[in-house]
Protein backbone atom coordinates (compact mmCIF):
# COMPACT_ATOMS: atom_id res chain seq x y z
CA UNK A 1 0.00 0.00 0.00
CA UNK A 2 2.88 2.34 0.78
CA UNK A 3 4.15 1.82 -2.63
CA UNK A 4 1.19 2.25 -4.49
CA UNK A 5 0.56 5.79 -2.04
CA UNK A 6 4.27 7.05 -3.21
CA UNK A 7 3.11 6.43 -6.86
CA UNK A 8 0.05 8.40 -6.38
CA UNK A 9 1.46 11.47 -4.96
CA UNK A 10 4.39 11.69 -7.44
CA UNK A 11 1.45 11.16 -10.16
CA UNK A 12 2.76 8.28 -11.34
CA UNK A 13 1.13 4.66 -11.94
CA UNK A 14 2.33 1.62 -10.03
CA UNK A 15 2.58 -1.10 -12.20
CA UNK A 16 2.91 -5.09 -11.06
CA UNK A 17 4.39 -8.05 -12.91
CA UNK A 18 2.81 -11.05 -11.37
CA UNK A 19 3.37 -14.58 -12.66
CA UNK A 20 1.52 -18.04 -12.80
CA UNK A 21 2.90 -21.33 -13.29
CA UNK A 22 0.35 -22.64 -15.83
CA UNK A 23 -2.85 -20.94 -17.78
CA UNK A 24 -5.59 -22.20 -15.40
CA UNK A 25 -3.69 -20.17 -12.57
CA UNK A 26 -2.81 -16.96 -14.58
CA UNK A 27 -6.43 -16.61 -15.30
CA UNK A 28 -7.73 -16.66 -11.78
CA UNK A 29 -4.62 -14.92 -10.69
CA UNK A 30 -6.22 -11.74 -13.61
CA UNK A 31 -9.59 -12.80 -12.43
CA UNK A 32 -8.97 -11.72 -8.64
CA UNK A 33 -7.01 -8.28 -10.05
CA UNK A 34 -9.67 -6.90 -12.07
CA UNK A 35 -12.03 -8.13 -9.00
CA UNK A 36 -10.05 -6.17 -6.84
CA UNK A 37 -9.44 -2.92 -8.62
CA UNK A 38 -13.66 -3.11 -9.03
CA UNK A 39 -14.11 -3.38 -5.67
CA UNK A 40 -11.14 -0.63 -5.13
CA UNK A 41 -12.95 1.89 -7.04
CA UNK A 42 -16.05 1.64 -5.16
CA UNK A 43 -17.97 4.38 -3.28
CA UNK A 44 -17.42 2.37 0.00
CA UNK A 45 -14.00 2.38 0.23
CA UNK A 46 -13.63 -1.26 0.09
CA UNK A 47 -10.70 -2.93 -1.95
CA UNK A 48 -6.98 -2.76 -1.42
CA UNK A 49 -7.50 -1.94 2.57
CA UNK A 50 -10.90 -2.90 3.27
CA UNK A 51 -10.53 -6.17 1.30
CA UNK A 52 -11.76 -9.49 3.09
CA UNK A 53 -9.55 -11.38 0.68
């Protein structure tokens, strides 16, 4: 969280590589991103700190 907060106030994106060890696992692995950065963009506040995952 610190990281991505830097990023942010130097107006700068924070960008992740992430890896998977076969196809089945790369696609959940994107799956639970974009489900996270949905749930980060939300009114409530809910996602990167108020995750339950």
């Amino acid at each position: 969280m610190a990281l991505h907060e830097q990023a942010e106030i130097r107006g700068e994106q924070l960008r992740i590589a992430m890896a998977a060890p076969t196809g089945k696992a790369a696609a959940r692995l994107e799956h639970a991103v974009r489900d996270n950065r949905v749930r980060s963009a939300t009114p409530t506040g809910r996602g990167w700190r108020g995750s339950a995952r």
